[in-house]
PDB file of N, CA and C in Angstrom:
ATOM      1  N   UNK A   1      85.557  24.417  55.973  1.00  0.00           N
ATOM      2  CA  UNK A   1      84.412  25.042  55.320  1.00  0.00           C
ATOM      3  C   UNK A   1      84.195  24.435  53.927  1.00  0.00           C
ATOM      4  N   UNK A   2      85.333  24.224  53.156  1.00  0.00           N
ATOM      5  CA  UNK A   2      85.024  23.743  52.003  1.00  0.00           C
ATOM      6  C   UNK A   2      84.372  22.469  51.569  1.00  0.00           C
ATOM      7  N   UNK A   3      84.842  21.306  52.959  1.00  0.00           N
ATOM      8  CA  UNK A   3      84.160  19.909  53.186  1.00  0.00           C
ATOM      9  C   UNK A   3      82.431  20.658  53.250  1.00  0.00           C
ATOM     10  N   UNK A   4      82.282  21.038  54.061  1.00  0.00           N
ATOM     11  CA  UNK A   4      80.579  21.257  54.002  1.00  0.00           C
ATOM     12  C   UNK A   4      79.937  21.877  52.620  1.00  0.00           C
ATOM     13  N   UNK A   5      81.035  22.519  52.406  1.00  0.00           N
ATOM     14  CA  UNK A   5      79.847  23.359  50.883  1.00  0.00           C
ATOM     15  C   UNK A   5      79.824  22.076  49.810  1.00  0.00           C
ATOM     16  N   UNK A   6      80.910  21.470  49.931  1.00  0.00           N
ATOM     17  CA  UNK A   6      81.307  20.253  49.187  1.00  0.00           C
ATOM     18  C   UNK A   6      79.875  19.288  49.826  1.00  0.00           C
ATOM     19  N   UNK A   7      79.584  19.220  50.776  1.00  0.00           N
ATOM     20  CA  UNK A   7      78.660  18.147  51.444  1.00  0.00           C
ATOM     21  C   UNK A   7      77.363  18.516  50.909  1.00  0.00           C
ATOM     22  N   UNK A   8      76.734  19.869  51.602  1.00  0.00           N
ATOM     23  CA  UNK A   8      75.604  20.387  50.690  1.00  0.00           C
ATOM     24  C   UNK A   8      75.438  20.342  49.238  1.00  0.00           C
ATOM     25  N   UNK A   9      76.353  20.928  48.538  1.00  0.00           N
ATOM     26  CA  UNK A   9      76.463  20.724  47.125  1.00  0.00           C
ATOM     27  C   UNK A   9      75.716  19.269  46.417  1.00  0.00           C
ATOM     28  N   UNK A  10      76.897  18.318  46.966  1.00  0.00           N
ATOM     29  CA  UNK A  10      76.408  17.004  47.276  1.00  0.00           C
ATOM     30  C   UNK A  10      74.866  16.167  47.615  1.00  0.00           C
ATOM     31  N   UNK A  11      74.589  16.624  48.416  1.00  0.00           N
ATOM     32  CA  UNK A  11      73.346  16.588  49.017  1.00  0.00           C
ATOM     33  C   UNK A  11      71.941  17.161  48.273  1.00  0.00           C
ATOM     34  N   UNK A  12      72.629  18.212  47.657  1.00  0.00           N
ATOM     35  CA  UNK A  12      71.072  19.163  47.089  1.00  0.00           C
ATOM     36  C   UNK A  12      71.188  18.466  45.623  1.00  0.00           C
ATOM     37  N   UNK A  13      72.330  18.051  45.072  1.00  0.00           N
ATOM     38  CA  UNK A  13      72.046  17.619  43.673  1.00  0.00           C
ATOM     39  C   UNK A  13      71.918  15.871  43.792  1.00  0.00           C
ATOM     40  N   UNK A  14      72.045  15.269  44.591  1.00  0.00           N
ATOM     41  CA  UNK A  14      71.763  13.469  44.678  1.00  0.00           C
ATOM     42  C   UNK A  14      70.859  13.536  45.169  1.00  0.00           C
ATOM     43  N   UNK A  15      70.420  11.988  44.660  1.00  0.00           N
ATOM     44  CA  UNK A  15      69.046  11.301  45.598  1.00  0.00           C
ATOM     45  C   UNK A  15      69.417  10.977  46.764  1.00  0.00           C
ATOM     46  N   UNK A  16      70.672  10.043  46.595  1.00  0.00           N
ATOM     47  CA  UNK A  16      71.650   9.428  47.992  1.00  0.00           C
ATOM     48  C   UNK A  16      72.630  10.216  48.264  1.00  0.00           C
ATOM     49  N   UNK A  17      72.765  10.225  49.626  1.00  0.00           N
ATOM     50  CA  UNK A  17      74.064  10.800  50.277  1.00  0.00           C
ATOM     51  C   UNK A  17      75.055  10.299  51.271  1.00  0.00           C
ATOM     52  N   UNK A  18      75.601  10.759  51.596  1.00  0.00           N
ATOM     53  CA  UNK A  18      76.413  10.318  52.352  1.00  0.00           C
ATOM     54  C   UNK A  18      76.320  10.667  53.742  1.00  0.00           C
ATOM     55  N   UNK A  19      76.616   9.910  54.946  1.00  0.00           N
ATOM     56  CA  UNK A  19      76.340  10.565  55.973  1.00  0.00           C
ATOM     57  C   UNK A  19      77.612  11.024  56.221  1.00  0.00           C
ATOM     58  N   UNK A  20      77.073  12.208  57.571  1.00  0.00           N
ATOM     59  CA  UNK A  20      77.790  12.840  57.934  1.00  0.00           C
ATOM     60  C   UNK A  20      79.154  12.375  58.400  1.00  0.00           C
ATOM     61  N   UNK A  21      78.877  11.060  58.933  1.00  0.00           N
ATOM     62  CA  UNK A  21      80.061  10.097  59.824  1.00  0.00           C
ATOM     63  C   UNK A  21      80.687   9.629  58.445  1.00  0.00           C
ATOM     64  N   UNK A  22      80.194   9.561  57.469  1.00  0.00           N
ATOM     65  CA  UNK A  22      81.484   9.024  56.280  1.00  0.00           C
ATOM     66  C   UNK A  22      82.307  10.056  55.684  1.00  0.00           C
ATOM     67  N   UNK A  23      81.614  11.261  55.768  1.00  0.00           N
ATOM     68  CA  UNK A  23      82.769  13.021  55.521  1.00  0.00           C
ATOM     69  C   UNK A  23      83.616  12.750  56.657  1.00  0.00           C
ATOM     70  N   UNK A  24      83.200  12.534  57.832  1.00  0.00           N
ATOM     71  CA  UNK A  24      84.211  12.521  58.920  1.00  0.00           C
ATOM     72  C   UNK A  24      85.151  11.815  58.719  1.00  0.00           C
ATOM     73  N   UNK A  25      84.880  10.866  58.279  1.00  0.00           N
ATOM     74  CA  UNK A  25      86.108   9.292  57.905  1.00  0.00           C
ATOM     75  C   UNK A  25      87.151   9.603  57.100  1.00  0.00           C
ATOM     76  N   UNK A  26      86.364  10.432  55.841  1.00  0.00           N
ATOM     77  CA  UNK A  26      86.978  10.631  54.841  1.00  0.00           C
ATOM     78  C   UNK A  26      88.397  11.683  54.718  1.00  0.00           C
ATOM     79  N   UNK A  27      87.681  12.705  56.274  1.00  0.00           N
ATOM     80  CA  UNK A  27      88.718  14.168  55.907  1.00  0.00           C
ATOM     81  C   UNK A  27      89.154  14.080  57.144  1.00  0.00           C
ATOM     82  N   UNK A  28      88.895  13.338  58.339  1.00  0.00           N
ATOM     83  CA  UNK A  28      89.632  13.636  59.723  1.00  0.00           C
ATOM     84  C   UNK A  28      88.688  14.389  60.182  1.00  0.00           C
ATOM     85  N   UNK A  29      87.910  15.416  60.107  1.00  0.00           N
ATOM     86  CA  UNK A  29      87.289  16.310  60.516  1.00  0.00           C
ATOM     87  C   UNK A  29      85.763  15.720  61.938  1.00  0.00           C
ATOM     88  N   UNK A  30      85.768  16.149  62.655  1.00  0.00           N
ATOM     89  CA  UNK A  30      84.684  15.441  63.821  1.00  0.00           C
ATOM     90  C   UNK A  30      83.138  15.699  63.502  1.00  0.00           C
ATOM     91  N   UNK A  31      83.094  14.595  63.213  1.00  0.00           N
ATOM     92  CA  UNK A  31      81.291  14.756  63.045  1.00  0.00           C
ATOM     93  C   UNK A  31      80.414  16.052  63.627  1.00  0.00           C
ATOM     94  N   UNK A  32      80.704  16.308  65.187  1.00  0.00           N
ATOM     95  CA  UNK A  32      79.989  17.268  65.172  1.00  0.00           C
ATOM     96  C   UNK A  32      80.465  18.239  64.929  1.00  0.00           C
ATOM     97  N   UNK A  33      81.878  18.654  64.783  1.00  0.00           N
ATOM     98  CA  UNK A  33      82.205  20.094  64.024  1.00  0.00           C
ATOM     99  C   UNK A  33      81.200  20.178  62.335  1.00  0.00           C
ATOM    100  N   UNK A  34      81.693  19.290  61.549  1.00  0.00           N
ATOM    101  CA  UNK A  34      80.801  18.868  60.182  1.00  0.00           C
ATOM    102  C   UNK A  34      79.642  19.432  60.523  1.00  0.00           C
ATOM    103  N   UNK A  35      78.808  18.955  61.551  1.00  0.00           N
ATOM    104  CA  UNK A  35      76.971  19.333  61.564  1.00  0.00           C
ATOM    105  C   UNK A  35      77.478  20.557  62.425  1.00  0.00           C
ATOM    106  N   UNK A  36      77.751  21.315  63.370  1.00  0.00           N
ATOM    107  CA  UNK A  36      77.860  23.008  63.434  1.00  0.00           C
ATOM    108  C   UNK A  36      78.137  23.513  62.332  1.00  0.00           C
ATOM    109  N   UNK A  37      78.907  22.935  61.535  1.00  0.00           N
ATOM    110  CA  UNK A  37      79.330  24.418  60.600  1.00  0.00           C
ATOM    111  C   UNK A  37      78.617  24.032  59.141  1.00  0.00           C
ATOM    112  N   UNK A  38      77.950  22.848  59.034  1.00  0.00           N
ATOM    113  CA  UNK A  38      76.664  23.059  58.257  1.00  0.00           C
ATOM    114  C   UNK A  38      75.732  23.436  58.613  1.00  0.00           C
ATOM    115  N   UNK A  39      75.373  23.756  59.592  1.00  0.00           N
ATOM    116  CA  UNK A  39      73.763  24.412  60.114  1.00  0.00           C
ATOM    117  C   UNK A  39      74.209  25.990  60.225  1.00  0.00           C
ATOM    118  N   UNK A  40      75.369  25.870  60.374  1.00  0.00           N
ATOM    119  CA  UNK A  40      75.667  27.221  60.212  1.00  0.00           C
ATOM    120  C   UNK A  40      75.934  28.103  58.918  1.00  0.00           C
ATOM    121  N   UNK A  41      76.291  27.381  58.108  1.00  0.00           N
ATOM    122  CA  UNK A  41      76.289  28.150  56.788  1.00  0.00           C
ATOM    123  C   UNK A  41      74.691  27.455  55.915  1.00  0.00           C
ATOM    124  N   UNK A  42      73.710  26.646  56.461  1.00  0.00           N
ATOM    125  CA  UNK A  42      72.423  26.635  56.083  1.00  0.00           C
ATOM    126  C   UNK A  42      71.562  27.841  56.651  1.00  0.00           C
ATOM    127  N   UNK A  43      71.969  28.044  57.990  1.00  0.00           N
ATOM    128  CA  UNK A  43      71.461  29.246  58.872  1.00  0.00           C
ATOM    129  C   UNK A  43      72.039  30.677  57.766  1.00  0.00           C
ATOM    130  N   UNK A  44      73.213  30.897  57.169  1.00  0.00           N
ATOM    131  CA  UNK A  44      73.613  32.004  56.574  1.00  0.00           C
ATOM    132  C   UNK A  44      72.652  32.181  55.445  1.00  0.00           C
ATOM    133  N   UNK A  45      72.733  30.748  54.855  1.00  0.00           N
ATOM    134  CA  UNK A  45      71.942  30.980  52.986  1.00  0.00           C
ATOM    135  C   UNK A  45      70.681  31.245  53.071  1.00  0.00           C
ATOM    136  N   UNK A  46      70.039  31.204  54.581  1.00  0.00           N
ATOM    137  CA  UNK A  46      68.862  31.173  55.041  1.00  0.00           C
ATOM    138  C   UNK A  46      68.275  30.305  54.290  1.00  0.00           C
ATOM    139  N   UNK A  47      68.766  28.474  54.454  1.00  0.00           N
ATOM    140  CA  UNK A  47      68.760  27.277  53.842  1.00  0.00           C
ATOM    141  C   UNK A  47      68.205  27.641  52.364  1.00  0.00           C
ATOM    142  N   UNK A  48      68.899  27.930  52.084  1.00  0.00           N
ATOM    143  CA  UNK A  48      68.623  28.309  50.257  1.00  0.00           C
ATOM    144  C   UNK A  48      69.469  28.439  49.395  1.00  0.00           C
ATOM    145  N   UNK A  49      70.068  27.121  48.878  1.00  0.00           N
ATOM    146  CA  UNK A  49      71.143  26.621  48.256  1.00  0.00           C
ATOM    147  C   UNK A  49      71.351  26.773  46.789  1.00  0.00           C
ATOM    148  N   UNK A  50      69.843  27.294  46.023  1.00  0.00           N
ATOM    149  CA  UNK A  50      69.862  27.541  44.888  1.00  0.00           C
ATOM    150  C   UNK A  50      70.300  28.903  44.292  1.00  0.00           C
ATOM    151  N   UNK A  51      70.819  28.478  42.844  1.00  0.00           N
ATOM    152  CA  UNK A  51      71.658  29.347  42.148  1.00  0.00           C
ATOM    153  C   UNK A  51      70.837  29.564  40.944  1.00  0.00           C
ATOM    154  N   UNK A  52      70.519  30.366  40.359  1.00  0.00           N
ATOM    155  CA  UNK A  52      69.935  30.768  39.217  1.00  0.00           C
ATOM    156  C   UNK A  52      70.479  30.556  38.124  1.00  0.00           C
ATOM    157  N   UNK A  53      70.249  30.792  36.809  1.00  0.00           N
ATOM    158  CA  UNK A  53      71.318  30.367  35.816  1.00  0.00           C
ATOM    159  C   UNK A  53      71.989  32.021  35.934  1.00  0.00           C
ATOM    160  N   UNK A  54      71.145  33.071  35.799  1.00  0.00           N
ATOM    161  CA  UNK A  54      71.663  34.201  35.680  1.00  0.00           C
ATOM    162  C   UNK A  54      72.825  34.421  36.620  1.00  0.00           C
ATOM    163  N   UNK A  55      72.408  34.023  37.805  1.00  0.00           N
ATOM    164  CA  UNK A  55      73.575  34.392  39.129  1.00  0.00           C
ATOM    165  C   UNK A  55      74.975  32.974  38.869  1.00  0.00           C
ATOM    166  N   UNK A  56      74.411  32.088  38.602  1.00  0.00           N
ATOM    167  CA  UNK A  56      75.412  31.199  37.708  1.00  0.00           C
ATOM    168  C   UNK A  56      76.303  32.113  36.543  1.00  0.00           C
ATOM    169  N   UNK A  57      75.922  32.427  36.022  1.00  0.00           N
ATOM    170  CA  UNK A  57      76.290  32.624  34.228  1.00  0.00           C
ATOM    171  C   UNK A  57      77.078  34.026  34.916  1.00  0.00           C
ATOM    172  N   UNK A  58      77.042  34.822  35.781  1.00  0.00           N
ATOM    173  CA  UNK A  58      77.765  36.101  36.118  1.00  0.00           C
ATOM    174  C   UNK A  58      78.858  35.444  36.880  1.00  0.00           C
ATOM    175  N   UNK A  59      79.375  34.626  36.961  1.00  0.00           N
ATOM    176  CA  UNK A  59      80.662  34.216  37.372  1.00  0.00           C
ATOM    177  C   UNK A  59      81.352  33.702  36.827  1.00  0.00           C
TER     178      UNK A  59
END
């Protein structure tokens, strides 16, 4: 789980990214596990990755 929030994170703040097959390389982890359990925690945030400063600044 933490590779994907790490991936999104990634993703929403660069221009370039990385593909999915180079997270795979990187952590052992299988490409398509990587894309289920990012569509799945995009499906949770109801793809809405942004943080406010306020909801920032309370942690």
């Amino acid at each position: 789980l933490f590779v994907v929030i790490l991936m999104l994170a990634f993703k929403y703040t660069e221009d370039h990214c990385y593909y999915i097959s180079a997270w795979s390389k990187a952590t052992g982890i299988k490409s398509d596990i990587i894309h289920k359990v990012e569509v799945a925690v995009l499906n949770i945030l109801d793809h809405n990755l942004f943080v406010s400063q306020e909801r920032f600044e309370s942690f």
